[in-house]
C-alpha atoms as a PDB file:
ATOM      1  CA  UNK A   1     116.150  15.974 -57.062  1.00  0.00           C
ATOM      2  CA  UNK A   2     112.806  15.560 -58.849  1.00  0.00           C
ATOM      3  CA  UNK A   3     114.214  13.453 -61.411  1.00  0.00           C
ATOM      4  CA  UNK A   4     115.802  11.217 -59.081  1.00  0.00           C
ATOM      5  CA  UNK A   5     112.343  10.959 -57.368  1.00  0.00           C
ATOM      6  CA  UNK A   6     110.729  10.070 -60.629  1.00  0.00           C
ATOM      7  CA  UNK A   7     113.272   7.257 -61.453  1.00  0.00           C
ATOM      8  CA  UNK A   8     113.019   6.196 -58.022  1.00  0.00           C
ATOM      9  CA  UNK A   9     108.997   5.596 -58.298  1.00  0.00           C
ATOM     10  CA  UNK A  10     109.723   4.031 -61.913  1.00  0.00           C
ATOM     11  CA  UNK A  11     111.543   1.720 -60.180  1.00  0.00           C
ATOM     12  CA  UNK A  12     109.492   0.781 -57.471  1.00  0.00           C
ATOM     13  CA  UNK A  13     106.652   0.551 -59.743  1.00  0.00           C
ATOM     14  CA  UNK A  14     108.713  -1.766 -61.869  1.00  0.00           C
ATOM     15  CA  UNK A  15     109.557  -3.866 -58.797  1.00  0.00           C
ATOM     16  CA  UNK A  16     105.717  -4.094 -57.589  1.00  0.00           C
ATOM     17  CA  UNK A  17     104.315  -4.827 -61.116  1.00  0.00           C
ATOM     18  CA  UNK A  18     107.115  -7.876 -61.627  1.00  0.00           C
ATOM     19  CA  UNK A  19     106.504  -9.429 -57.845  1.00  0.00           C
ATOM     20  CA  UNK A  20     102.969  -9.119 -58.767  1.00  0.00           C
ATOM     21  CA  UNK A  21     103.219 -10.803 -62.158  1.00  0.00           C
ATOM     22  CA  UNK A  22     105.913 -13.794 -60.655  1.00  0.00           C
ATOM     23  CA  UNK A  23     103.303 -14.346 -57.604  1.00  0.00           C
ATOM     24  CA  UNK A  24     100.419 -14.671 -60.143  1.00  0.00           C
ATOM     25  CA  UNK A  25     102.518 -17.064 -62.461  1.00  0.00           C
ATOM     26  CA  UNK A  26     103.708 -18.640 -59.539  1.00  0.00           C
ATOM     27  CA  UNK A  27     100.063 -18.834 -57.682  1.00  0.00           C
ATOM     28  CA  UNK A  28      98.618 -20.198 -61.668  1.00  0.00           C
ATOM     29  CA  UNK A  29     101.764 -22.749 -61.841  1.00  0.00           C
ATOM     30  CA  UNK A  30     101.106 -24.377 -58.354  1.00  0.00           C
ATOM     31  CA  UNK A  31      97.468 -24.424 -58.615  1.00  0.00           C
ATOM     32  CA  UNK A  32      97.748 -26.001 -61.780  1.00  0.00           C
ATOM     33  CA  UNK A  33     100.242 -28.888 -60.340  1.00  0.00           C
ATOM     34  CA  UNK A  34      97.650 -29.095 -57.312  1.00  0.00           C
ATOM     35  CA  UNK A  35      94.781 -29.884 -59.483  1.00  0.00           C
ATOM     36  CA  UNK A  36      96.361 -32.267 -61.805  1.00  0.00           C
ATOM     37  CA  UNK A  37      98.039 -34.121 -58.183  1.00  0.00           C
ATOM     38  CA  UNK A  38      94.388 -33.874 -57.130  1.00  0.00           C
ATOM     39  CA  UNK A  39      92.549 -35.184 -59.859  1.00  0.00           C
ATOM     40  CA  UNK A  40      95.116 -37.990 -60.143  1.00  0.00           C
ATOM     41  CA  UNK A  41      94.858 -39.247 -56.852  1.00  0.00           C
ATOM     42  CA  UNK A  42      91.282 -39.209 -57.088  1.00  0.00           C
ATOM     43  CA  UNK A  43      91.458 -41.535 -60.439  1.00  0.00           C
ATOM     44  CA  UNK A  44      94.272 -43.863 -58.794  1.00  0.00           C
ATOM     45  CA  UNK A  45      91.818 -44.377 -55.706  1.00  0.00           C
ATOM     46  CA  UNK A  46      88.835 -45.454 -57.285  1.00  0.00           C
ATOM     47  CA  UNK A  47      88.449 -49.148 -59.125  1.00  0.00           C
ATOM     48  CA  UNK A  48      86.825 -50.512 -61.357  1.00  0.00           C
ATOM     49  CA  UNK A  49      85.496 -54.342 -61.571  1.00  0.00           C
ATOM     50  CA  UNK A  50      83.234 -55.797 -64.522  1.00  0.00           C
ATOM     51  CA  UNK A  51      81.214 -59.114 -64.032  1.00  0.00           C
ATOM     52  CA  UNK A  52      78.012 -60.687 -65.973  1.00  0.00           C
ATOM     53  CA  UNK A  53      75.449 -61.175 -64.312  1.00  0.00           C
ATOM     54  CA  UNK A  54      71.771 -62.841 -65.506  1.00  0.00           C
ATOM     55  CA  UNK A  55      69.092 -60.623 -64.661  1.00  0.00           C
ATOM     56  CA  UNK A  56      65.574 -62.627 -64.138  1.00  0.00           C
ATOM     57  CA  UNK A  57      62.605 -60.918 -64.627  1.00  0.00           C
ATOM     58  CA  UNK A  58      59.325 -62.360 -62.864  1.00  0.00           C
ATOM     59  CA  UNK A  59      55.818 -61.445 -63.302  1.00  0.00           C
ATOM     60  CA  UNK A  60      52.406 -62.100 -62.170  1.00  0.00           C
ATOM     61  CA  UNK A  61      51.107 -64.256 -64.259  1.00  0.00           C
ATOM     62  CA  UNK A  62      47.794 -63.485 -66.075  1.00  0.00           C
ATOM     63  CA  UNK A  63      45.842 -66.464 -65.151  1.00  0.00           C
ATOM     64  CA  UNK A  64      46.330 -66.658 -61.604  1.00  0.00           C
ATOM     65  CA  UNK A  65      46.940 -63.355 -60.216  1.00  0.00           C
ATOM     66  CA  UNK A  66      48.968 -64.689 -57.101  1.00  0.00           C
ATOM     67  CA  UNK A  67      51.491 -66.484 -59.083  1.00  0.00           C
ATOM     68  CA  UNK A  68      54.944 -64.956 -59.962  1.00  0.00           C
ATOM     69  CA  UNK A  69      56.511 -66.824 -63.576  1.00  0.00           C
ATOM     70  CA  UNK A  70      59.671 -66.059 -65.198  1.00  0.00           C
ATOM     71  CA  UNK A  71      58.921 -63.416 -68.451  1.00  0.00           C
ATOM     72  CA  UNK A  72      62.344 -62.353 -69.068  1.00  0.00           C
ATOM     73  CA  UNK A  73      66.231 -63.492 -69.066  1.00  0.00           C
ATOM     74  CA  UNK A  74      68.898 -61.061 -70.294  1.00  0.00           C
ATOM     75  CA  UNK A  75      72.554 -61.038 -69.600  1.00  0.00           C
ATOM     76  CA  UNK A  76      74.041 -58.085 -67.976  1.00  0.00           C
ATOM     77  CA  UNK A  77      77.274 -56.474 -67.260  1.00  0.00           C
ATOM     78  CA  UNK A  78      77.652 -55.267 -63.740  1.00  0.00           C
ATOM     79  CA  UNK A  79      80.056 -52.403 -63.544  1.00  0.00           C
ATOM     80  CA  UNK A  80      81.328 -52.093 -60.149  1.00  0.00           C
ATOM     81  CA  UNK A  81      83.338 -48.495 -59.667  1.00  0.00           C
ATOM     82  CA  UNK A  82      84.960 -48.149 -55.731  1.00  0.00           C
ATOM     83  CA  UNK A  83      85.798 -44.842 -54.352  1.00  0.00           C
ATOM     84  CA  UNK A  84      86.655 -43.212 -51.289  1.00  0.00           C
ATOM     85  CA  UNK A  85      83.014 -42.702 -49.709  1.00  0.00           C
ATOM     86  CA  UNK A  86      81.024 -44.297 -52.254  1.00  0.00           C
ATOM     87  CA  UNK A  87      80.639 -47.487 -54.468  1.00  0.00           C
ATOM     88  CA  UNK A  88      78.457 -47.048 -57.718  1.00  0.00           C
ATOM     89  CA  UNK A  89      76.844 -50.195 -59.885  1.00  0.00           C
ATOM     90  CA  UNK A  90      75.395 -49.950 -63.158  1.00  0.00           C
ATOM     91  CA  UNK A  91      73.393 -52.588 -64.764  1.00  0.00           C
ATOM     92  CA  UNK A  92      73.938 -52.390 -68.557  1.00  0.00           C
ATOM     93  CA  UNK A  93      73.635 -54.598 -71.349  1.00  0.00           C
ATOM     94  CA  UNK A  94      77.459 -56.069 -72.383  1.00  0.00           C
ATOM     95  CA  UNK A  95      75.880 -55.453 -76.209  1.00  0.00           C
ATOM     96  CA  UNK A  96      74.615 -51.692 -75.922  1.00  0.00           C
ATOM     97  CA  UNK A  97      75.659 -49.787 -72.792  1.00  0.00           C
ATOM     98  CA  UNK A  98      72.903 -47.375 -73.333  1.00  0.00           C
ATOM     99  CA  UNK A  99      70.477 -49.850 -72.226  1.00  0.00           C
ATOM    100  CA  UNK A 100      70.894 -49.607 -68.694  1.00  0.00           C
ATOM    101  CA  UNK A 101      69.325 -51.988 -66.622  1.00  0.00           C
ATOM    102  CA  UNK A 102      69.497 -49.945 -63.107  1.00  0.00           C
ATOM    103  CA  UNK A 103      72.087 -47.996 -61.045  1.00  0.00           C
ATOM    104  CA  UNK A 104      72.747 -47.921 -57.428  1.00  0.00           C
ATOM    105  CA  UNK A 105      74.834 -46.070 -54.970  1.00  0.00           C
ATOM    106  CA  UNK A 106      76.040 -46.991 -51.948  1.00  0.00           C
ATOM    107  CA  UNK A 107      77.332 -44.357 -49.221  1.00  0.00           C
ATOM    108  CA  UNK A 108      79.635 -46.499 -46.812  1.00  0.00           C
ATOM    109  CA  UNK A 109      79.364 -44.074 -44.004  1.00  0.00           C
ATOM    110  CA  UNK A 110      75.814 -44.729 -43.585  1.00  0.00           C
ATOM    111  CA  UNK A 111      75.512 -47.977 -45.473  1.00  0.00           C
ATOM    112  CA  UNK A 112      72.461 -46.045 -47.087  1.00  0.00           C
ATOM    113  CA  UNK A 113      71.630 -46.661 -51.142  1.00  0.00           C
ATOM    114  CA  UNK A 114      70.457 -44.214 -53.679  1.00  0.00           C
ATOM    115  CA  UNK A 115      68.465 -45.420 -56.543  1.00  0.00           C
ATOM    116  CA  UNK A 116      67.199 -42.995 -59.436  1.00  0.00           C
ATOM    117  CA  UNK A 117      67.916 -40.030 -56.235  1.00  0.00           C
ATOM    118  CA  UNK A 118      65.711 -41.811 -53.950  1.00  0.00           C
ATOM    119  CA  UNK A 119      67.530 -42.780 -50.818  1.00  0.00           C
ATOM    120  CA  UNK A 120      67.100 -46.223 -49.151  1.00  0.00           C
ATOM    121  CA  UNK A 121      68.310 -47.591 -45.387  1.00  0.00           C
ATOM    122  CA  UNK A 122      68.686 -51.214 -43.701  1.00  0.00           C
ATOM    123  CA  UNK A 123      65.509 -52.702 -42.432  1.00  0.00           C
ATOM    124  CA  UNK A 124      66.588 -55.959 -41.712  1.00  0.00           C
ATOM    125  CA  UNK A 125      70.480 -56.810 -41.548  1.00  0.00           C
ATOM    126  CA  UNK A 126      72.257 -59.917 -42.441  1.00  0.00           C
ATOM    127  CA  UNK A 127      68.504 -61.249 -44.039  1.00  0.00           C
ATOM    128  CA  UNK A 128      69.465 -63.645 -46.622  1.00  0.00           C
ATOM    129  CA  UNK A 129      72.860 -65.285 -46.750  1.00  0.00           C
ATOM    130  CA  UNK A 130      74.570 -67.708 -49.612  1.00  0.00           C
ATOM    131  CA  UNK A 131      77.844 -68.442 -49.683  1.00  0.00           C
ATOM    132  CA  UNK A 132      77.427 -68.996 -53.352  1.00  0.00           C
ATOM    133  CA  UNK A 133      76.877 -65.590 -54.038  1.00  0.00           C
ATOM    134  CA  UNK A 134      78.413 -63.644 -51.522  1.00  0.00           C
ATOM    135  CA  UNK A 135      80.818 -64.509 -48.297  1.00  0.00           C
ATOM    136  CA  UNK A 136      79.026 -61.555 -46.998  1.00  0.00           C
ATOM    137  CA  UNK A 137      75.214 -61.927 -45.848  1.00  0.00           C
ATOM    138  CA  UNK A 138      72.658 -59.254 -47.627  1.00  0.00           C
ATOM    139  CA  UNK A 139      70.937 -56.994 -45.907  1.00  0.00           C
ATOM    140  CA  UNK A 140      67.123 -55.908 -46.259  1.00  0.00           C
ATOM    141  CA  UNK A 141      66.746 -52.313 -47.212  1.00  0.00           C
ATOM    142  CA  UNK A 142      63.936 -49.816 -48.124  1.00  0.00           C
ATOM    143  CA  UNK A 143      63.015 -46.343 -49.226  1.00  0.00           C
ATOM    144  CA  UNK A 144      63.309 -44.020 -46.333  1.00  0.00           C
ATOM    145  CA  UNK A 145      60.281 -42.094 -47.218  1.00  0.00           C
ATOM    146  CA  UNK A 146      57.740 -44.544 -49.353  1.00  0.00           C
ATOM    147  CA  UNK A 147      55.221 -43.200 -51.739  1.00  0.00           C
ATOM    148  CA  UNK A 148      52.363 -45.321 -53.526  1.00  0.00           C
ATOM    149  CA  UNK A 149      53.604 -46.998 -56.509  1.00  0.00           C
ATOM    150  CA  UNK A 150      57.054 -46.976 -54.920  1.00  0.00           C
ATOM    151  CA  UNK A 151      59.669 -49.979 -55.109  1.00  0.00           C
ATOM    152  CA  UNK A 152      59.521 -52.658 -52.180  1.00  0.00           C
ATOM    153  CA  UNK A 153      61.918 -53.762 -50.222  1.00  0.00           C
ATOM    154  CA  UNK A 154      65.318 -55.495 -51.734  1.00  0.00           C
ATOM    155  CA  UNK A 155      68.228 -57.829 -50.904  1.00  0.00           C
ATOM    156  CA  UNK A 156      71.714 -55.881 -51.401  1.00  0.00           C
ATOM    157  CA  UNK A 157      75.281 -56.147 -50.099  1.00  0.00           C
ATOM    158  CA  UNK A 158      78.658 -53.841 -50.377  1.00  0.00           C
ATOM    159  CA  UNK A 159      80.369 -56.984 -52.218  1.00  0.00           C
ATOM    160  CA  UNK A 160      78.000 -58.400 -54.248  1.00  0.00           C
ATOM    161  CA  UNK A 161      75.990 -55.482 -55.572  1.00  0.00           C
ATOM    162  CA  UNK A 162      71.979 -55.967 -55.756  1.00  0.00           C
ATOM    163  CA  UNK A 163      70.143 -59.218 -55.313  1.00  0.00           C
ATOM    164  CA  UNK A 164      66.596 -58.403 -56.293  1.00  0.00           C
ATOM    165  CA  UNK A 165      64.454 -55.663 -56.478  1.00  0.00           C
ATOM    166  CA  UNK A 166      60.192 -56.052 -56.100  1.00  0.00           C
ATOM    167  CA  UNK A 167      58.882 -53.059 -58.661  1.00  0.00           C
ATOM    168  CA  UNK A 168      55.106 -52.782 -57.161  1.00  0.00           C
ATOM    169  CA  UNK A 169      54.085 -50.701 -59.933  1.00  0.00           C
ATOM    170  CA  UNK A 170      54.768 -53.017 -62.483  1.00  0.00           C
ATOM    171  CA  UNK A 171      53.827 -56.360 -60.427  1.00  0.00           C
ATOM    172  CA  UNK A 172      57.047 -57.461 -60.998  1.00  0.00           C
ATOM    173  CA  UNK A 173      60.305 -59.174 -58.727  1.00  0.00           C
ATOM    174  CA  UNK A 174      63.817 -58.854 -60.615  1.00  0.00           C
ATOM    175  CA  UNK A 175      66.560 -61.044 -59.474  1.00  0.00           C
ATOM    176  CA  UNK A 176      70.295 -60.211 -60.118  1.00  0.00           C
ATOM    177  CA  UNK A 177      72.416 -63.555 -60.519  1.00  0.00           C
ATOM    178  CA  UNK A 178      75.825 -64.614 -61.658  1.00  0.00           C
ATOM    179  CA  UNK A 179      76.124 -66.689 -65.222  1.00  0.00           C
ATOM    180  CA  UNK A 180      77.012 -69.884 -63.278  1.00  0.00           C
ATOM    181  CA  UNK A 181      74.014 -69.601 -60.175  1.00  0.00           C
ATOM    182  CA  UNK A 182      72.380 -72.526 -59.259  1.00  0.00           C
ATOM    183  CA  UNK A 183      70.135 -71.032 -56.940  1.00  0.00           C
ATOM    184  CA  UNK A 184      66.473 -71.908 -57.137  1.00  0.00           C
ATOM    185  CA  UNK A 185      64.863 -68.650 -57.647  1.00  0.00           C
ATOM    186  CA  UNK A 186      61.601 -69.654 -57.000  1.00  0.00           C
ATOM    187  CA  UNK A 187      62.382 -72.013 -53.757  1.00  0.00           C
ATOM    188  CA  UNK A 188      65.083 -69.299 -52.280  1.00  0.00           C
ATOM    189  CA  UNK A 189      63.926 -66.256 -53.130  1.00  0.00           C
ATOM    190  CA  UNK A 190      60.778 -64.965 -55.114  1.00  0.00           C
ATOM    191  CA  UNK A 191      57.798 -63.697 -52.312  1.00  0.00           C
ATOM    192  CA  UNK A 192      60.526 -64.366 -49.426  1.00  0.00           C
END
């Protein structure tokens, strides 16, 4: 009778240890097929879009302190990447991508922007519109909580990406344009 006991708790212990090792293997095989499924979906639902732009660089001028003139043109690629909750642009050069010329974020739930962490909101909608640029009018937007020194405000829309930016610190008003604008800066935009 006691041997019969003992090969009767082998076998149950046999019987626990292999449901124990399938459900782990099992558990390790599904998880894996989850993640990869996961991970896949997340790559086939974002996009990616590349376009040159012509970033124009405008400073006060050293004479007269109240004038803005053109110091610097550089070509740009714009890489546009489209997610779920989230569309990212990065401003690099098309020659060496680790010159990067400025990233943003935009959050579509809140229409808010994130540049270098800082978050920004609308303060004006629909501010400047050109069909040439954008079917879509550009809103006016600002840092929600504004420090000395900080960036001013800027033009920006989902579509198009950023407009301009004013960087205070530097005395300086940056305007992001496609290769084939013919939009007077100066007339349109600068000090507007």
């Amino acid at each position: 009778m006691k041997k019969t006991l003992d090969i009767l708790l082998i076998l149950v212990a046999i019987v626990v240890v292999a449901f124990v090792g399938l459900t782990i293997f099992g558990v390790s095989v599904m998880g894996t097929k989850t993640d990869s499924d996961y991970f896949e979906k997340r790559y086939q639902g974002s996009t990616e879009l590349t376009e040159t732009r012509i970033l124009y660089s405008f400073g006060l001028d050293t004479i007269q302190w109240e004038e803005y003139v053109l110091k610097r043109k550089v070509q740009l690629d714009l890489k546009k990447i489209e997610r779920d909750s989230t569309i990212s642009y990065h401003y690099v050069d098309p020659k060496d991508s680790l010159a990067n010329y400025g990233s943003v974020q935009f959050v579509r739930r809140d229409k808010s922007l994130y540049i270098l962490g800082e978050k920004h909101h609308i303060l004006e909608p629909k501010k400047y519109h050109n069909k040439h640029l954008s079917q879509f009018p550009f809103d006016l937007y600002e840092l929600v909580e504004p420090y000395d020194d900080a960036n001013g405000p800027f033009l920006f829309n989902p579509d198009y990406g950023l407009l301009n930016l004013e960087v205070w610190s530097a005395g300086k008003q940056m305007f992001y344009l496609p290769t084939d604008s013919k939009i007077n800066i100066e007339k349109e935009l600068l000090r507007k």
